[in-house]
Each structure stands twice: as C-alpha cells, then as structure tokens.
Protein backbone atom coordinates (compact mmCIF):
# COMPACT_ATOMS: atom_id res chain seq x y z
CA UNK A 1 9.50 -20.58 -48.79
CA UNK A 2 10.06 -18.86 -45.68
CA UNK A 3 7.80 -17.09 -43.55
CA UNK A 4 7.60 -13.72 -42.47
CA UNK A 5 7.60 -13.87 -38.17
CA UNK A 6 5.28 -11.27 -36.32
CA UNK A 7 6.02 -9.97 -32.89
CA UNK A 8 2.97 -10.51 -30.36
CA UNK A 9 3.06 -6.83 -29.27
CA UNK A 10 1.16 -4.50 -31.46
CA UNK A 11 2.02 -2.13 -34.08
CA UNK A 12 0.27 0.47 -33.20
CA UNK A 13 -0.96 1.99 -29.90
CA UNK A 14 -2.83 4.94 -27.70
CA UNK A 15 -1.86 5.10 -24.38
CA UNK A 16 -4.02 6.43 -22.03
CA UNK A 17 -3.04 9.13 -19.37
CA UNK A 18 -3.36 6.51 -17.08
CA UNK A 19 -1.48 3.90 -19.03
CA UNK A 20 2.12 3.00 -18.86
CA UNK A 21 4.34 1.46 -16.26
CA UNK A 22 4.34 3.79 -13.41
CA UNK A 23 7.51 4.07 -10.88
CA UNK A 24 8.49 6.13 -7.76
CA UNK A 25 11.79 7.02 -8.25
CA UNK A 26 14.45 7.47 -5.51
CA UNK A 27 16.62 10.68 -4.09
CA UNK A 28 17.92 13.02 -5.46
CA UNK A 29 14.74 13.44 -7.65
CA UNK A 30 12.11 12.14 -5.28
CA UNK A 31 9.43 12.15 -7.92
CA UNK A 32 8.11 9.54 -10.78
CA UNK A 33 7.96 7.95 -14.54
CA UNK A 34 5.87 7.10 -16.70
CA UNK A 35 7.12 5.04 -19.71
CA UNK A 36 4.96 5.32 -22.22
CA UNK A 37 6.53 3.00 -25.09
CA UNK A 38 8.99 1.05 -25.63
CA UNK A 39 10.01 -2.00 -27.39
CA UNK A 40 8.58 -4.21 -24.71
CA UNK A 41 5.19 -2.69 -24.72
CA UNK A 42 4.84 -2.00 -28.95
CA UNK A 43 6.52 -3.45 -31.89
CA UNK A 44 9.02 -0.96 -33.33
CA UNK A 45 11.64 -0.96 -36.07
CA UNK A 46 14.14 1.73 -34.47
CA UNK A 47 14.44 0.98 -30.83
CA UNK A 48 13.14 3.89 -28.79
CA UNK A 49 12.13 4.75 -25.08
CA UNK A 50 9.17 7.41 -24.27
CA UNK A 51 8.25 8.67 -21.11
CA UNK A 52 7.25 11.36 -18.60
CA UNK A 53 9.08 11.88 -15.76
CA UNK A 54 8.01 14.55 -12.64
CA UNK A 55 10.80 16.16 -10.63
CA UNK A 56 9.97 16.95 -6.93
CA UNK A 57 9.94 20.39 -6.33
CA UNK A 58 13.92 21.06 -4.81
CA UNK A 59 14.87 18.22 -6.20
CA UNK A 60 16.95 16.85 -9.15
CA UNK A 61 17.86 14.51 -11.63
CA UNK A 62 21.70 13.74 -11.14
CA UNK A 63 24.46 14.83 -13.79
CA UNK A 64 25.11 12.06 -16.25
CA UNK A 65 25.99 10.61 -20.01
CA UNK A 66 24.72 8.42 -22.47
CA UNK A 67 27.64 7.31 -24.50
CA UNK A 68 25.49 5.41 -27.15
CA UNK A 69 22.01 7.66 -27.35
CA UNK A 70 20.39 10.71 -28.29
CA UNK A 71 17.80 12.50 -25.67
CA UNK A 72 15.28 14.67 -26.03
CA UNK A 73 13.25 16.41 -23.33
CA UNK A 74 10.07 18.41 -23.65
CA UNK A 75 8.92 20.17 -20.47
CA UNK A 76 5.66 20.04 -19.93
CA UNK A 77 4.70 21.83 -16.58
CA UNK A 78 6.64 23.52 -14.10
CA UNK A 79 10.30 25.40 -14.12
CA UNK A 80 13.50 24.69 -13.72
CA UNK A 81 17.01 24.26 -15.18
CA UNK A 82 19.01 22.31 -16.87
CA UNK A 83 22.99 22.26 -16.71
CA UNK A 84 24.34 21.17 -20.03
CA UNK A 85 27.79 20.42 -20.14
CA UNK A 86 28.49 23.06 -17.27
CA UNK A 87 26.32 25.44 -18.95
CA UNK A 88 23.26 26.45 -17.04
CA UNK A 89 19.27 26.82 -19.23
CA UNK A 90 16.07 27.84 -17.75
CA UNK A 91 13.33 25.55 -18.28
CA UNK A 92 9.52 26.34 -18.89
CA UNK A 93 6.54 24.52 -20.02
CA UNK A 94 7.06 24.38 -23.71
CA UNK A 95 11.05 24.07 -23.90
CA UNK A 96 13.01 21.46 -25.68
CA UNK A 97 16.40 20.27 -25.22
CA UNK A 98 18.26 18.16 -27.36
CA UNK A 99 21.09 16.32 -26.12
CA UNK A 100 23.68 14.25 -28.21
CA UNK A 101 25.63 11.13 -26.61
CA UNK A 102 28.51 11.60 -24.08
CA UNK A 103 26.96 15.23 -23.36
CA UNK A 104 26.91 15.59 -19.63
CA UNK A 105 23.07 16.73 -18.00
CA UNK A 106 21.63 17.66 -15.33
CA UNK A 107 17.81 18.59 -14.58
CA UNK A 108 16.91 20.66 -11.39
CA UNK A 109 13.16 21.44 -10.43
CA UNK A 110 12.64 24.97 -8.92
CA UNK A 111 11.57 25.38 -5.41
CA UNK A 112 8.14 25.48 -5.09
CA UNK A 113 6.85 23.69 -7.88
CA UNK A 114 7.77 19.90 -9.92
CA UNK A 115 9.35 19.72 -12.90
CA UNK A 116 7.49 17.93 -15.38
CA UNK A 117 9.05 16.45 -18.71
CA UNK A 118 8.40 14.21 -21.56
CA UNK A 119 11.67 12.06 -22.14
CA UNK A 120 12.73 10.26 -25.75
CA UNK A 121 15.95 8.29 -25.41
CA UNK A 122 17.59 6.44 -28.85
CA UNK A 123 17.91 3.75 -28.68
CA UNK A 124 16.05 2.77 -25.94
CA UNK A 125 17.18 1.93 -22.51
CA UNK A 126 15.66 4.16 -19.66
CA UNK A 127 12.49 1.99 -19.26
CA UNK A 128 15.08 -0.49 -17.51
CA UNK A 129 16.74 1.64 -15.62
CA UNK A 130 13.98 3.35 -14.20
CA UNK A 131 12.24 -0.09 -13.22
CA UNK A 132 15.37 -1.37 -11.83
CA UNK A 133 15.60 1.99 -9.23
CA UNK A 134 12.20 3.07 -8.59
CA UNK A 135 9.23 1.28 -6.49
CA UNK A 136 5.95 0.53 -8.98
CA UNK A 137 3.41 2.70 -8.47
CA UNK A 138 -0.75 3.16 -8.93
CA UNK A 139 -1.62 6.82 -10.95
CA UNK A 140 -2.99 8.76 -7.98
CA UNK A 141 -1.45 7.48 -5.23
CA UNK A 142 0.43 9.63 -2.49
CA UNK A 143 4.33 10.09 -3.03
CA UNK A 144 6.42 7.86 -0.59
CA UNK A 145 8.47 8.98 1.64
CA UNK A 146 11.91 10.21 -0.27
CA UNK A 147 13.80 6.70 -0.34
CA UNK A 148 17.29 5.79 -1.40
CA UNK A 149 18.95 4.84 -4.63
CA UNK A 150 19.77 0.60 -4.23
CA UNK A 151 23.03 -0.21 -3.32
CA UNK A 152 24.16 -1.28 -6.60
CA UNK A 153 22.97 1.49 -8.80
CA UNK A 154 26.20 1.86 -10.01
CA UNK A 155 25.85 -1.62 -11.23
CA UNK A 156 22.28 -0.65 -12.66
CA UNK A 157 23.63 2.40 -14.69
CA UNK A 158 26.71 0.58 -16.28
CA UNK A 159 24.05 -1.96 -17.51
CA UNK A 160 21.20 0.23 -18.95
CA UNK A 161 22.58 4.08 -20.42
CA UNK A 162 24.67 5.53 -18.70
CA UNK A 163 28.33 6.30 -18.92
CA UNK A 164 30.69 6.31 -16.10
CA UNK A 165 29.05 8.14 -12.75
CA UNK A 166 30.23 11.75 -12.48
CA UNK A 167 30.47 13.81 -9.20
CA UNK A 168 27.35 14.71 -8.05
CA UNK A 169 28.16 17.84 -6.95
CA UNK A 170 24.94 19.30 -6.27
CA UNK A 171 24.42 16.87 -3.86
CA UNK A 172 22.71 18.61 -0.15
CA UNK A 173 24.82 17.93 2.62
C-alpha cells in the first residue's frame, strides 16, 4: 500500500497586508515587491507567483519577455503606461492587462505619483527573480537610496523568466 505524501506548507492561506517577502528593488524602477504566494510559501497544484509591486514615481519597469508564462497585472493605485509590444496603454487604478508569453512589456509610472500593481505570473518564477535583485525589506521603512541592478542580472534573468534582454531604450542618459 502506498502512502499519500503531504507537503509541510499549507493548503490554504490569508496573508496579511503586512505579510509576504518584502524587497527593494533596483534602477530603473526604484520601488518594491511584495510576493504574496507562491509555491514556496503555500502548497499549490498549478505553480503560480502573486505579488504587488510599486513603481517609483518617473521610474520604470524595463521592456522584457517571458517565453514560457502568462502575466497578468491589476493596477491598483496610481497612473501610468504600459508599452505592449510597441504599442503604448494608459494605466489607472482598476485596469488589467493580460499578457501572453514572448509578448514584449514595459511598465512606466507617471511623474508625480507610483505605480502600484498586483502581478500573477504562470507558472511561477518572479518570486526568484525579484529576491535575487532587490535588498529585503521591513513594511514601513524609508526607500533606499536608488541602487543598481547586480552585475550579473543578465545571469539572474536567463535563470528565472525572462527571455533574452532587449534594448532598454527608455533608459535616462
């Protein structure tokens, strides 16, 4: 007879506003994360990441792919735009975007105010990267000082999500 193995994490879960694995994140987008869930924090059957991430006002969230997953973002507060596949969206608190894999993104805050989103990525996958880039942070500390991207993020991406790095050509000089 063979038995039926259980993971340790549980099946079922509130997280708190407060809750999560918090992470400053680096330039260009200067702000922070929030993952929420994930297959290391709750046992799931279809692998998943869920998160909030906050945009610095001015700032941006890099074009990029995911070859292998399907995004969704939900903004929550602030406005903004979105560049999907060269084709530029307004964002405002209540808009969804879907994006399939290999579609190229981009997220830009508006001056003046951060961009605030929830973030669902199948399967999962962010939670790494974001850990492996940003600095962990405590829920109401001040921001840092903007800080780089580590030296080998290109490294980082091609072993989490991402596709191959596009020109970032919204890059400030």
């Amino acid at each position: 007879m063979q038995t039926e193995t259980r993971s340790e994490l549980p099946a079922v879960m509130v997280v708190q506003p407060d809750g999560g694995e918090h992470y400053w994140q680096p330039v260009p987008a200067n702000g922070h994360i929030n993952v929420r869930l994930a297959p290391h924090i709750v046992e799931m059957t279809h692998r998943f990441g869920l998160g909030t991430q906050t945009v610095a006002a001015g700032c941006y969230v890099r074009e990029h792919t995911h070859p292998d997953h399907d995004e969704v973002i939900h903004i929550v507060s602030g406005t903004g735009r979105t560049v999907l596949n060269g084709e530029e969206h307004r964002l405002v608190p209540g808009a969804s975007v879907y994006i399939g894999r290999t579609n190229r993104h981009m997220f830009v805050a508006d001056e003046g105010c951060d961009l605030t989103f929830v973030w669902f990525l199948m399967p999962n996958g962010l939670e790494t990267f974001f850990k492996a880039i940003g600095r962990p942070m405590k829920p109401g500390e001040p921001a840092p000082a903007p800080f780089p991207r580590p030296a080998d993020v290109l490294e980082i991406e091609r072993a989490t999500v991402f596709g191959e790095p596009l020109v970032d050509t919204f890059a400030k000089s």
